[in-house]
N, C-alpha and C. Protein backbone atom coordinates (compact mmCIF):
# COMPACT_ATOMS: atom_id res chain seq x y z
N UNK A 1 -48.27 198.71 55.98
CA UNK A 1 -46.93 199.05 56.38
C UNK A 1 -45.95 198.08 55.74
N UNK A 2 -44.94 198.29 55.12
CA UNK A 2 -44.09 197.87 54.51
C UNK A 2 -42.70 196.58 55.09
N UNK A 3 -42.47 195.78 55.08
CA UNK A 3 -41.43 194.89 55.70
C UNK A 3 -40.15 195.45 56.07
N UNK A 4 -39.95 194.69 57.00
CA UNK A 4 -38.43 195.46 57.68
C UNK A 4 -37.30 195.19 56.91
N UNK A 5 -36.64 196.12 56.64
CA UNK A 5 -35.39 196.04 55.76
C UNK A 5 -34.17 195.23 56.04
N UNK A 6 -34.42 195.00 57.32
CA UNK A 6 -32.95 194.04 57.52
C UNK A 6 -33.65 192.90 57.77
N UNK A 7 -34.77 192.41 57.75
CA UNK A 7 -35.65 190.82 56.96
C UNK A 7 -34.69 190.40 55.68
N UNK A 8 -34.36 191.50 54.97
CA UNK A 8 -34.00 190.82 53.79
C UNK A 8 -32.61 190.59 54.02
N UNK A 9 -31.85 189.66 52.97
CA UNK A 9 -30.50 189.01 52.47
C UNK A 9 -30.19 190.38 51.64
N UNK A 10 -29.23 190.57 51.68
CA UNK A 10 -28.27 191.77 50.47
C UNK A 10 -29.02 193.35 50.71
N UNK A 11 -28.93 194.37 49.93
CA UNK A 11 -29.35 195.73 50.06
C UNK A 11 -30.33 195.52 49.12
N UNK A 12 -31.32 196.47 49.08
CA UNK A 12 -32.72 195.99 48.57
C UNK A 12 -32.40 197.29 47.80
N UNK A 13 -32.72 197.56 46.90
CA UNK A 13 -33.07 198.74 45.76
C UNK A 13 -33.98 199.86 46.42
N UNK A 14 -33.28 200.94 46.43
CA UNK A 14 -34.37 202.00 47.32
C UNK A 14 -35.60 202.27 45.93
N UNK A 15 -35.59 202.05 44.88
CA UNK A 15 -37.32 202.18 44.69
C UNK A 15 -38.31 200.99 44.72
N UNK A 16 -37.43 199.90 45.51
CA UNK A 16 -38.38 199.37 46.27
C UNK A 16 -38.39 199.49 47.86
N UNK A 17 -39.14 200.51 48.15
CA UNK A 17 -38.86 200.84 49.62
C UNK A 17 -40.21 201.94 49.44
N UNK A 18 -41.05 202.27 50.35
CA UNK A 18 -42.32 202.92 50.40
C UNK A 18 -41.71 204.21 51.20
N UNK A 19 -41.72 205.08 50.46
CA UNK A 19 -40.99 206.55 50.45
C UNK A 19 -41.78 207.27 52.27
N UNK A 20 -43.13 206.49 52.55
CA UNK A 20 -43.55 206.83 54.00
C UNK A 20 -43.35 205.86 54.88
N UNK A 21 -43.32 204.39 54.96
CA UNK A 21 -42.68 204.05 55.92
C UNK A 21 -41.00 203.62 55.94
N UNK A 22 -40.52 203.69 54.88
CA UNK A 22 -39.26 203.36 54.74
C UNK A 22 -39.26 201.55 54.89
N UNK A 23 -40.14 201.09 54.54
CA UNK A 23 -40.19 199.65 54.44
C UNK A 23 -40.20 199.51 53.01
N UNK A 24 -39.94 197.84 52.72
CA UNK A 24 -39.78 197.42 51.98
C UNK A 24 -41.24 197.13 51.30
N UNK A 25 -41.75 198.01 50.17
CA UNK A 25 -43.18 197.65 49.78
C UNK A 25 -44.05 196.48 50.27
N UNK A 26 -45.14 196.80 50.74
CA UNK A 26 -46.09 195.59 50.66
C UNK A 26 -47.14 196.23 50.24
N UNK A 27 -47.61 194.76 49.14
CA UNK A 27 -49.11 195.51 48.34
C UNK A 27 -48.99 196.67 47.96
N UNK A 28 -47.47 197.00 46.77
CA UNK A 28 -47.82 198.02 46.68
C UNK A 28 -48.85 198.62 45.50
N UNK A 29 -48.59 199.80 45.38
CA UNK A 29 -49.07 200.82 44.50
C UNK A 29 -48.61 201.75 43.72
N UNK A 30 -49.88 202.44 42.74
CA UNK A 30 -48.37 203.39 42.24
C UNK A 30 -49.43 204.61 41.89
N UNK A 31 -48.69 206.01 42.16
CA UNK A 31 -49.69 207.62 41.77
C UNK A 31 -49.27 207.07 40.04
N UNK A 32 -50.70 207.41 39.20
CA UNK A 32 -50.34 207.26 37.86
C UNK A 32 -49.23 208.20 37.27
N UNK A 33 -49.23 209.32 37.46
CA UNK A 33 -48.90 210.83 36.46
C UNK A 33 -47.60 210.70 37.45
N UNK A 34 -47.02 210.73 38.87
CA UNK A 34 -45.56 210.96 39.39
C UNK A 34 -44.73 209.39 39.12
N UNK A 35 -45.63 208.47 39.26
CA UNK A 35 -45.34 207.12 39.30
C UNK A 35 -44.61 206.73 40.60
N UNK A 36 -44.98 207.42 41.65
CA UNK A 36 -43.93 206.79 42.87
C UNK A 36 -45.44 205.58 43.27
N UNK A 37 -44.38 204.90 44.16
CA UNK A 37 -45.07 203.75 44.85
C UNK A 37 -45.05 203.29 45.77
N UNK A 38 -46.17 203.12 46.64
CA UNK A 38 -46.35 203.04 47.99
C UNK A 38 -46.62 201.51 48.52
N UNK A 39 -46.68 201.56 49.76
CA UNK A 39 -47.64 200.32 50.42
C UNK A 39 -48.97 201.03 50.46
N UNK A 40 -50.14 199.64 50.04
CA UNK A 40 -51.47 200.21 50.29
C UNK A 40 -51.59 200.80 51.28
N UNK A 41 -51.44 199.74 52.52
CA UNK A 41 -51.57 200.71 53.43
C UNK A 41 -51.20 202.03 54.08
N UNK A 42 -50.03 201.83 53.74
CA UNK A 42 -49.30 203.22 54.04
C UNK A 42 -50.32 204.47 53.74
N UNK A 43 -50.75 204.12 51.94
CA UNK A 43 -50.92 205.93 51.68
C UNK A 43 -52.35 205.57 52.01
N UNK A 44 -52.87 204.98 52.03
CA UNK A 44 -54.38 204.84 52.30
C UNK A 44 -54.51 205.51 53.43
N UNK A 45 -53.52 205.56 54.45
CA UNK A 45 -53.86 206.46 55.73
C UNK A 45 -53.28 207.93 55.32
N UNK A 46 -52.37 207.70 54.72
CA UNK A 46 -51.68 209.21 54.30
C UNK A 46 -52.87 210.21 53.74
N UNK A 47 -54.07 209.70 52.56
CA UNK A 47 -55.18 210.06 51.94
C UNK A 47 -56.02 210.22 53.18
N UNK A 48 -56.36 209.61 54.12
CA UNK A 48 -57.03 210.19 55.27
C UNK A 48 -56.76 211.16 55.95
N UNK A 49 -55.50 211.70 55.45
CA UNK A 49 -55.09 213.40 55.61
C UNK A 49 -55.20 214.18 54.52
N UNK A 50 -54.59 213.87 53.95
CA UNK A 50 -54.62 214.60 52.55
C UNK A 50 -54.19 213.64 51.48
N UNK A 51 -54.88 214.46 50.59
CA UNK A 51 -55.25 213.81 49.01
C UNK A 51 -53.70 214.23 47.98
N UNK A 52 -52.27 214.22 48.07
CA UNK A 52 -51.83 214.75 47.63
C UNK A 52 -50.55 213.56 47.66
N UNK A 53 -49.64 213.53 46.53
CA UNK A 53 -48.74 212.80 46.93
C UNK A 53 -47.51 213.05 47.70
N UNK A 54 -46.94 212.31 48.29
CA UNK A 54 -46.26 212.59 49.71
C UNK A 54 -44.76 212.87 49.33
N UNK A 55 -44.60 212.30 48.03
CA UNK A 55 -43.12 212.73 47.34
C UNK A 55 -42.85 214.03 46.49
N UNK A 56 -44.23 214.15 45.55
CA UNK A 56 -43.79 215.28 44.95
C UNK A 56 -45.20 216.49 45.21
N UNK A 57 -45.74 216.29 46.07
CA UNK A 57 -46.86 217.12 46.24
C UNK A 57 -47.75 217.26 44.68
N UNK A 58 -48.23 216.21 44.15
CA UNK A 58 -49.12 216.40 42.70
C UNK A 58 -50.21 215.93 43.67
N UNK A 59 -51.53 216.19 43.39
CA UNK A 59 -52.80 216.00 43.61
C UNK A 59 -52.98 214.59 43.29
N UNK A 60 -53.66 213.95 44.31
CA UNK A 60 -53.54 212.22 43.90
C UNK A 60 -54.73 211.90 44.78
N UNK A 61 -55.64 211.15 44.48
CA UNK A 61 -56.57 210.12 45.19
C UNK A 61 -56.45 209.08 45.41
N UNK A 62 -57.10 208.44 46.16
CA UNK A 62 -57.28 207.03 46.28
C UNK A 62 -57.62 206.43 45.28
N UNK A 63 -58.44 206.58 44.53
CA UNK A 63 -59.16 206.18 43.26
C UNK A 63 -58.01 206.26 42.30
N UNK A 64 -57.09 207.05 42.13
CA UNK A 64 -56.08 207.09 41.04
C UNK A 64 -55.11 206.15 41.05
N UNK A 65 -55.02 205.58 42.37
CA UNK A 65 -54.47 204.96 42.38
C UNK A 65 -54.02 203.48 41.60
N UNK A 66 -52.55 202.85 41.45
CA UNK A 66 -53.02 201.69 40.52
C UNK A 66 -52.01 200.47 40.59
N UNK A 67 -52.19 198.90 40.65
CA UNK A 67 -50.85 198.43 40.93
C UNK A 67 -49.81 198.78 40.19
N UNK A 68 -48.53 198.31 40.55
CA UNK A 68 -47.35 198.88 40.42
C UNK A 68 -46.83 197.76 38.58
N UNK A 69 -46.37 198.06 38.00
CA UNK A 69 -45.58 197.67 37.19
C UNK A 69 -44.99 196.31 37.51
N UNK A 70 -45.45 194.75 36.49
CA UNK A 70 -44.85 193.78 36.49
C UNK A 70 -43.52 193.51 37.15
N UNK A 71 -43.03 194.56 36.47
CA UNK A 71 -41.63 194.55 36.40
C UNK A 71 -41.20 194.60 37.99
N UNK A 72 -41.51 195.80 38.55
CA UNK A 72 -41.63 196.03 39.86
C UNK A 72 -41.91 194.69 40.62
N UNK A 73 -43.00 194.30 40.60
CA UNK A 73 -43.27 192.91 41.59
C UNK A 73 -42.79 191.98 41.24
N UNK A 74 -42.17 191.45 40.15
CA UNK A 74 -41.32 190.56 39.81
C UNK A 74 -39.82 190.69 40.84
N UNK A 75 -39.46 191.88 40.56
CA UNK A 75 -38.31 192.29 41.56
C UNK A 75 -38.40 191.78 42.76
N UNK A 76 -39.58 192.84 43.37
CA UNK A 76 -40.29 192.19 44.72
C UNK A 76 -40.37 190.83 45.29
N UNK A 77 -41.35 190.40 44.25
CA UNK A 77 -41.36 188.49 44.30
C UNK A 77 -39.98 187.99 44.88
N UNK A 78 -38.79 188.25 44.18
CA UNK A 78 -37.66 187.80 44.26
C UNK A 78 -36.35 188.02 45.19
N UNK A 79 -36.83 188.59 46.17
CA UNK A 79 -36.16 189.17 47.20
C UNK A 79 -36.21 188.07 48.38
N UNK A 80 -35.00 188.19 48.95
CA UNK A 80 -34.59 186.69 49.99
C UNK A 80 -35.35 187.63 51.54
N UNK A 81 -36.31 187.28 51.82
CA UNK A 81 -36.73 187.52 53.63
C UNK A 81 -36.88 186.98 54.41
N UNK A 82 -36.63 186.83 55.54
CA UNK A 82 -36.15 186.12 56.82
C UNK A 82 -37.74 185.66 57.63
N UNK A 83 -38.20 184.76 57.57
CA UNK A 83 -39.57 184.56 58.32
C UNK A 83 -39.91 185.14 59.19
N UNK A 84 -41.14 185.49 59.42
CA UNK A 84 -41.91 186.63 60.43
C UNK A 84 -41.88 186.09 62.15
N UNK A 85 -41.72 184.16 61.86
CA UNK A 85 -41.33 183.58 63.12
C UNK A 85 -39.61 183.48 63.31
N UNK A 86 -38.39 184.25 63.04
CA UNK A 86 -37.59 184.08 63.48
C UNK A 86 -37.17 184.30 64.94
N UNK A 87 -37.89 185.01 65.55
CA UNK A 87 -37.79 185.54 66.72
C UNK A 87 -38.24 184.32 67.66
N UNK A 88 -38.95 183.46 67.29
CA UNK A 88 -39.31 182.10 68.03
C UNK A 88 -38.87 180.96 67.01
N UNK A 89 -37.80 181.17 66.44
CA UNK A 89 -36.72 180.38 66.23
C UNK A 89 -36.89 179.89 64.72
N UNK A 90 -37.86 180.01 63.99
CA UNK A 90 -37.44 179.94 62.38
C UNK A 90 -36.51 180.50 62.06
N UNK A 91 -35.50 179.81 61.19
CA UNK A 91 -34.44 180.08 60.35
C UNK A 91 -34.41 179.95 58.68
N UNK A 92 -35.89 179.87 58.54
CA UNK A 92 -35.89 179.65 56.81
C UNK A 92 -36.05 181.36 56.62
N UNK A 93 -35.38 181.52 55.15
CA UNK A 93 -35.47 182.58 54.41
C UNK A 93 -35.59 182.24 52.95
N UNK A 94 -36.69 182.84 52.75
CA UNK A 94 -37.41 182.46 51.44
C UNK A 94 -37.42 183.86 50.23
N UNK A 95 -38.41 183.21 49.20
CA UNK A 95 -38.68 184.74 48.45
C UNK A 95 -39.65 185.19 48.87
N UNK A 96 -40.12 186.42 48.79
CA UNK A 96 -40.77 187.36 49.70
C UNK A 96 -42.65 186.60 48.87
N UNK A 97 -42.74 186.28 47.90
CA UNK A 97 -43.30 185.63 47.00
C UNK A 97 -44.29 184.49 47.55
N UNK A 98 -43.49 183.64 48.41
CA UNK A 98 -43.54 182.69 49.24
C UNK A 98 -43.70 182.68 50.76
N UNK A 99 -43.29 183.36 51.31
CA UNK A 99 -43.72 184.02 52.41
C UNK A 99 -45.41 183.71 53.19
N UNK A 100 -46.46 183.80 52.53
CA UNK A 100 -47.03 183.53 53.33
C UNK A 100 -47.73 182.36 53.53
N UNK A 101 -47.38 181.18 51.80
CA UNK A 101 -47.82 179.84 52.11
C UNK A 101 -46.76 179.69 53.22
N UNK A 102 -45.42 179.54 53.60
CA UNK A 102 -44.79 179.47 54.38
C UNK A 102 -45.14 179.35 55.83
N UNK A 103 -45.53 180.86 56.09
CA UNK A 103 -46.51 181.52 57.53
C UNK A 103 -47.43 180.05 57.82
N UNK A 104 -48.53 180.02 56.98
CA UNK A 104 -48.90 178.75 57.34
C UNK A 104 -49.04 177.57 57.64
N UNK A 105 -47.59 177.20 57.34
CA UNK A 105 -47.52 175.36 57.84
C UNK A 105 -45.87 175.82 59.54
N UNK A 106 -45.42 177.29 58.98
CA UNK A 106 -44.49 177.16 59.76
C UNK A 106 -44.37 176.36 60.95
N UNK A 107 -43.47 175.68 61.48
CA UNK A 107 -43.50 174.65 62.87
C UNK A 107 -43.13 175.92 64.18
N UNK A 108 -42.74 176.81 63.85
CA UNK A 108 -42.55 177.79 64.56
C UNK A 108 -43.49 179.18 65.17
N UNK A 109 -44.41 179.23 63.73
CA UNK A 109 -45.62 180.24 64.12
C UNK A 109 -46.63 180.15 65.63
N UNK A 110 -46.82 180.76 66.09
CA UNK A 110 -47.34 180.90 67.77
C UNK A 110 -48.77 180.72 67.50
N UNK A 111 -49.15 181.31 66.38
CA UNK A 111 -50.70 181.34 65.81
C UNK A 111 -51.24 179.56 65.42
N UNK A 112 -49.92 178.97 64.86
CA UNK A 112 -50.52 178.29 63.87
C UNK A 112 -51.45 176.68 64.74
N UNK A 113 -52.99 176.21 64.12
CA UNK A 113 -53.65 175.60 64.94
C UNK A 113 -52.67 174.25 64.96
N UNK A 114 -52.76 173.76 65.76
CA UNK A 114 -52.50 172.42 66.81
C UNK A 114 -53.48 171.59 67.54
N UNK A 115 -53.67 170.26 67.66
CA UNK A 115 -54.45 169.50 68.64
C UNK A 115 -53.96 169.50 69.43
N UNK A 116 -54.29 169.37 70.91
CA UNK A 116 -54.07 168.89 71.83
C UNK A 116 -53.73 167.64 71.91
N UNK A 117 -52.81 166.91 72.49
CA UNK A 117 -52.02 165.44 72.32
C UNK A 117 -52.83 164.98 73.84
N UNK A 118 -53.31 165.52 74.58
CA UNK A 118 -53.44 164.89 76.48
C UNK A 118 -55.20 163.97 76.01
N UNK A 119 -55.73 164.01 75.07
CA UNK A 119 -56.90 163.23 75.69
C UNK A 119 -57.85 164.13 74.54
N UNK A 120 -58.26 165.33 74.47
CA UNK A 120 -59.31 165.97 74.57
C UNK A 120 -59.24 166.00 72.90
N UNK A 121 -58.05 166.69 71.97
CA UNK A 121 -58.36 166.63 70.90
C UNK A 121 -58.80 167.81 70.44
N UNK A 122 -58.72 169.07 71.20
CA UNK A 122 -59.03 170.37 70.90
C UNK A 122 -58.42 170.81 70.01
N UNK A 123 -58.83 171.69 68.97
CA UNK A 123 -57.74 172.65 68.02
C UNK A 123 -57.51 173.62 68.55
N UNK A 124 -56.33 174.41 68.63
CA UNK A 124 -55.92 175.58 69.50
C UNK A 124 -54.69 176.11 68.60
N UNK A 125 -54.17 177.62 69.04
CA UNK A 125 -52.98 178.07 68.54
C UNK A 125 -52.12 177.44 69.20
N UNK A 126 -51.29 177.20 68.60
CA UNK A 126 -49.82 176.62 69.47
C UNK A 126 -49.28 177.15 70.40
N UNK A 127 -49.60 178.54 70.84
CA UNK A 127 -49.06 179.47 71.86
C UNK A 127 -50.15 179.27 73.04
N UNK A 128 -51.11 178.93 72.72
CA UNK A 128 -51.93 178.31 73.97
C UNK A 128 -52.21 177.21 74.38
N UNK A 129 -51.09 176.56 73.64
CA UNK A 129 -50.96 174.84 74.18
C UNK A 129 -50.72 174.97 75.97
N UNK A 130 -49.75 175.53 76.32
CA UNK A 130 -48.84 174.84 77.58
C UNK A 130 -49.89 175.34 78.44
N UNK A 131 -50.90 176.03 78.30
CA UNK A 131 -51.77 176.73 79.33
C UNK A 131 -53.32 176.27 79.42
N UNK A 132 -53.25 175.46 78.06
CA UNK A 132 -54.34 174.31 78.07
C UNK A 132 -54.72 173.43 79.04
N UNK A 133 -55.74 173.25 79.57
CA UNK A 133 -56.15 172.41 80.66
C UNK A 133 -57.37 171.46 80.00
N UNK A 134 -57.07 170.32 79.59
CA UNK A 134 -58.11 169.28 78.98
C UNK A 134 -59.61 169.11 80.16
N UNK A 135 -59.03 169.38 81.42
CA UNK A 135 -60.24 168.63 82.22
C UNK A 135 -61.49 170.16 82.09
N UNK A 136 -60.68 170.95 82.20
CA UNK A 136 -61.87 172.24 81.82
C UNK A 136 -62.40 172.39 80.72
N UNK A 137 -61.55 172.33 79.79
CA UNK A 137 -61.98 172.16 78.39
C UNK A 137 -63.66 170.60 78.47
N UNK A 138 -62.98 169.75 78.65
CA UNK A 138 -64.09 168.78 78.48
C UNK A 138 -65.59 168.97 79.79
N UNK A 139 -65.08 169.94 81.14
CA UNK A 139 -66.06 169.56 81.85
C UNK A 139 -67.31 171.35 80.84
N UNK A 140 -66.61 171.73 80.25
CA UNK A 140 -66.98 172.96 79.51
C UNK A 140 -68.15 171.86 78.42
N UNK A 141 -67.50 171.44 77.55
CA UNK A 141 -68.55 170.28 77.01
C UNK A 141 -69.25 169.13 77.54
N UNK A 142 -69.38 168.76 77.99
CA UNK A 142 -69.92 168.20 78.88
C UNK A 142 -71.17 169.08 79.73
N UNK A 143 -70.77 170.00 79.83
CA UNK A 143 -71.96 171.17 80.43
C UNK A 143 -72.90 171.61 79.25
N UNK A 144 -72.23 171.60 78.04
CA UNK A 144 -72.82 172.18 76.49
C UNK A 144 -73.54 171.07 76.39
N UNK A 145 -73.59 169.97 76.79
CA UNK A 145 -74.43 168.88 76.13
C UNK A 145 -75.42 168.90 77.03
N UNK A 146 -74.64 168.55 78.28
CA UNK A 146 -76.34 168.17 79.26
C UNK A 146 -77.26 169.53 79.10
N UNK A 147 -76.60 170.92 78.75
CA UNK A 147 -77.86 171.58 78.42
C UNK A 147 -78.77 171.47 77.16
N UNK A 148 -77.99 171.01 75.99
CA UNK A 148 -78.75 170.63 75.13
C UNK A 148 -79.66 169.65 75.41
N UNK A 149 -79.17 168.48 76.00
CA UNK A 149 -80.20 167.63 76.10
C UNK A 149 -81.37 168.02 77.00
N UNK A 150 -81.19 168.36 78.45
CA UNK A 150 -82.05 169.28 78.71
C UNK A 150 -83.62 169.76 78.17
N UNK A 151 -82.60 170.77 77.17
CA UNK A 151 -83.51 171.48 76.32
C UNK A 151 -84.28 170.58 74.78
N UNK A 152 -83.87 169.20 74.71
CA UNK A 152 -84.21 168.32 73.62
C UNK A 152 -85.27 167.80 74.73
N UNK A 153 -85.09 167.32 75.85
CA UNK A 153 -85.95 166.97 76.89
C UNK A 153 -87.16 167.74 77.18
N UNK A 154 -86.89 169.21 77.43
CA UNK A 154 -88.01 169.77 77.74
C UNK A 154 -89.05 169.82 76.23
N UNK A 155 -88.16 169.94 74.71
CA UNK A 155 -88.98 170.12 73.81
C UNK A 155 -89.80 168.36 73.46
N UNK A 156 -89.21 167.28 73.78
CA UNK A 156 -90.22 165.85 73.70
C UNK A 156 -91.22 166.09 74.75
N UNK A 157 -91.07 166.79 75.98
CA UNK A 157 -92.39 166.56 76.86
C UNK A 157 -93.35 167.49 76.31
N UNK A 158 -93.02 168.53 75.90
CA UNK A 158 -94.12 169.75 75.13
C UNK A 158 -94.71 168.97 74.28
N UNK A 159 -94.01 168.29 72.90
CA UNK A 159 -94.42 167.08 72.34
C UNK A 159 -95.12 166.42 72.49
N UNK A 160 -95.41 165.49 73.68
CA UNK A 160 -96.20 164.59 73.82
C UNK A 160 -96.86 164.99 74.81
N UNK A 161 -96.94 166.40 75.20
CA UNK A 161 -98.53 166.79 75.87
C UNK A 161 -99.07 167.66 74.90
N UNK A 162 -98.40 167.69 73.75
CA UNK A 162 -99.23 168.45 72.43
C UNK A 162 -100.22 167.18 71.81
N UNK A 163 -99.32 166.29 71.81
CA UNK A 163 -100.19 165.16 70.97
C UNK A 163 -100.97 164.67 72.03
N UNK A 164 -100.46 164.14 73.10
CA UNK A 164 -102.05 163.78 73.83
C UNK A 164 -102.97 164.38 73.98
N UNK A 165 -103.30 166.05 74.09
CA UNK A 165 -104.19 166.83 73.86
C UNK A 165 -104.72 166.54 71.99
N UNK A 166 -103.38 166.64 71.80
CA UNK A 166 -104.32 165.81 69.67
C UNK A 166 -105.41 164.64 70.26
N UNK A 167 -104.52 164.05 70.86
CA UNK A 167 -105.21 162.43 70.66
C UNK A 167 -106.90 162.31 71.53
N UNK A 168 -106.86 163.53 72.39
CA UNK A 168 -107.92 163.56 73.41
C UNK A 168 -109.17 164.08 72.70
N UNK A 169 -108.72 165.10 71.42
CA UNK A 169 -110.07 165.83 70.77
C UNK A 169 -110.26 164.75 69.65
N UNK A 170 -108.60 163.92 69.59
CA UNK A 170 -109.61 163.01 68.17
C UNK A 170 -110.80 161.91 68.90
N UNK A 171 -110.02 161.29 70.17
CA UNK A 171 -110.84 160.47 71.02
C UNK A 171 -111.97 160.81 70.89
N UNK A 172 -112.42 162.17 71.45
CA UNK A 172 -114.02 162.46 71.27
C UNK A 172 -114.40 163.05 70.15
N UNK A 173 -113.89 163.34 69.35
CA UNK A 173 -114.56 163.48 67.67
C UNK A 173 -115.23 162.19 67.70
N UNK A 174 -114.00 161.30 67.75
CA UNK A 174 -114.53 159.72 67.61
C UNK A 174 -115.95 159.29 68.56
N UNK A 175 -116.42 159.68 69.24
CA UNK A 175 -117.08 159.20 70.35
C UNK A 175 -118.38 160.02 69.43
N UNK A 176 -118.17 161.32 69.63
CA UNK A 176 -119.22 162.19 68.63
C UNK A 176 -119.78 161.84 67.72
N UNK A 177 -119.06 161.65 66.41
CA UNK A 177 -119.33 160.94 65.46
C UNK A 177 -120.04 159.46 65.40
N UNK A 178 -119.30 158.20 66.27
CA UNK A 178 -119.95 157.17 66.15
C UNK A 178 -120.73 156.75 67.34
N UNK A 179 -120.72 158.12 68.04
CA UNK A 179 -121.61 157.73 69.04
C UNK A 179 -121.84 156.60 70.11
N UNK A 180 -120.11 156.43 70.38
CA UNK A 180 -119.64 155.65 71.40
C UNK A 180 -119.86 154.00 70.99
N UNK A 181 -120.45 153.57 69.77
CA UNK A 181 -120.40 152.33 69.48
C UNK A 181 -119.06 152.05 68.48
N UNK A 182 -118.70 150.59 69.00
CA UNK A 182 -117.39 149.94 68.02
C UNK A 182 -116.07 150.53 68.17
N UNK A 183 -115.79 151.29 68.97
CA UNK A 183 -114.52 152.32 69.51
C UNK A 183 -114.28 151.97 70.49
N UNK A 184 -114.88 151.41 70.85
CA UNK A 184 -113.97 151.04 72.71
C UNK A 184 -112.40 150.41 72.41
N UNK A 185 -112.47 149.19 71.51
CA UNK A 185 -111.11 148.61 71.21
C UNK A 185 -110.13 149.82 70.82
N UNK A 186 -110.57 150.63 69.46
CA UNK A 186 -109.78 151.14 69.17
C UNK A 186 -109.45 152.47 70.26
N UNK A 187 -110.35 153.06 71.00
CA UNK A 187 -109.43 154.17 72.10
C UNK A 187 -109.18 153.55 73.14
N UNK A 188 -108.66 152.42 73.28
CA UNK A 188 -107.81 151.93 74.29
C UNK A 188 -106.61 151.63 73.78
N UNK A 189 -106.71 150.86 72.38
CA UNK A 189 -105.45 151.18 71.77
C UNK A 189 -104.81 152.39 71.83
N UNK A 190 -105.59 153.34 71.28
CA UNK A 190 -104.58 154.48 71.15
C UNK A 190 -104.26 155.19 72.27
N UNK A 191 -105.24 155.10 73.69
CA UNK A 191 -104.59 155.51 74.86
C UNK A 191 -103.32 154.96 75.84
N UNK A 192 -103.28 153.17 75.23
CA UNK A 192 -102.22 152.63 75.45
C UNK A 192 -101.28 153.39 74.60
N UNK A 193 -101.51 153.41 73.73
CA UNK A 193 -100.14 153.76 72.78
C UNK A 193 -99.75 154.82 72.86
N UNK A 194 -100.48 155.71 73.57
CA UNK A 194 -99.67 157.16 73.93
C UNK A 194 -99.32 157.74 74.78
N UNK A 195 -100.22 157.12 76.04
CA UNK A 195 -99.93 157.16 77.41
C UNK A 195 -98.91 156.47 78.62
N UNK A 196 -98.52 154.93 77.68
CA UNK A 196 -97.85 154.13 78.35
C UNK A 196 -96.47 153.63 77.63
């Protein structure tokens, strides 16, 4: 869908204006053979009705479709529009060009991420700052950990009743094999060392 027309500074050139929403092109496009030009989106839904162009009725696809002429987006590029946060108090107006590195650092955007300043250090949209509560936030982590550990806990005791069952069949391999002589030292060592 195309940008709102009174976003912009001065009267905008009606063939830059998307003949179905009456906005000011975005991303547009162009039918090769009529040459009118749309917003992608616009005709992309228009083609989910019919395959035909919406200005002069010529047969047109999606596929035929093609960007618009240098010339054209150069125009475009250069058009003065009023930021998408003016309504929560931005007052910059830029070229349309620029627009959305803009969007992203704006001090005004509702979206744009923020830390929390109280303690916690969370990243959040700026529109869900004032409703932020640090002590939930942290007793939320704080719950994420002790279950991890928990679960790091339950996997060391599996651990070391895996290996003491190791250590119990090597014990009597050992006993098997040397037939209980000269091993006493060493399986007390190793029952100290795994048991205590």
């Amino acid at each position: 869908m195309g940008y709102d027309v009174t976003r912009f500074q001065g009267e905008v050139d009606e063939d830059l204006l998307c003949p179905i929403c009456s906005g000011v092109l975005e991303e547009p496009v162009q039918a090769p053979h009529c040459e009118h030009a749309f917003c992608n989106a616009c005709i992309t839904q228009w083609f989910a009705q019919q395959q035909i162009c919406p200005v002069d009725r010529t047969v047109v696809t999606l596929a035929h479709l093609r960007p618009v002429p240098r010339i054209m987006r150069n125009m475009l590029s250069k058009l003065q529009i009023s930021c998408d946060n003016a309504s929560f108090g931005c007052t910059a107006t830029l070229r349309l060009d620029q627009l959305q590195s803009h969007l992203k650092d704006c001090e005004h955007n509702p979206k744009r991420p923020v830390n929390c300043e109280e303690g916690c250090g969370l990243e959040m949209p700026k529109d869900e700052l004032p409703n932020h509560n640090c002590i939930k936030h942290l007793r939320s982590v704080v719950q994420q950990q002790q279950t991890k550990i928990s679960e790091l806990e339950k996997t060391v005791a599996e651990h070391k009743h895996q290996l003491g069952e190791q250590v119990r069949v090597f014990y009597a391999c050992l006993l098997y094999v040397f037939d209980g002589r000269a091993i006493t030292m060493v399986s007390s060592f190793l029952l100290h060392f795994f048991f205590f």
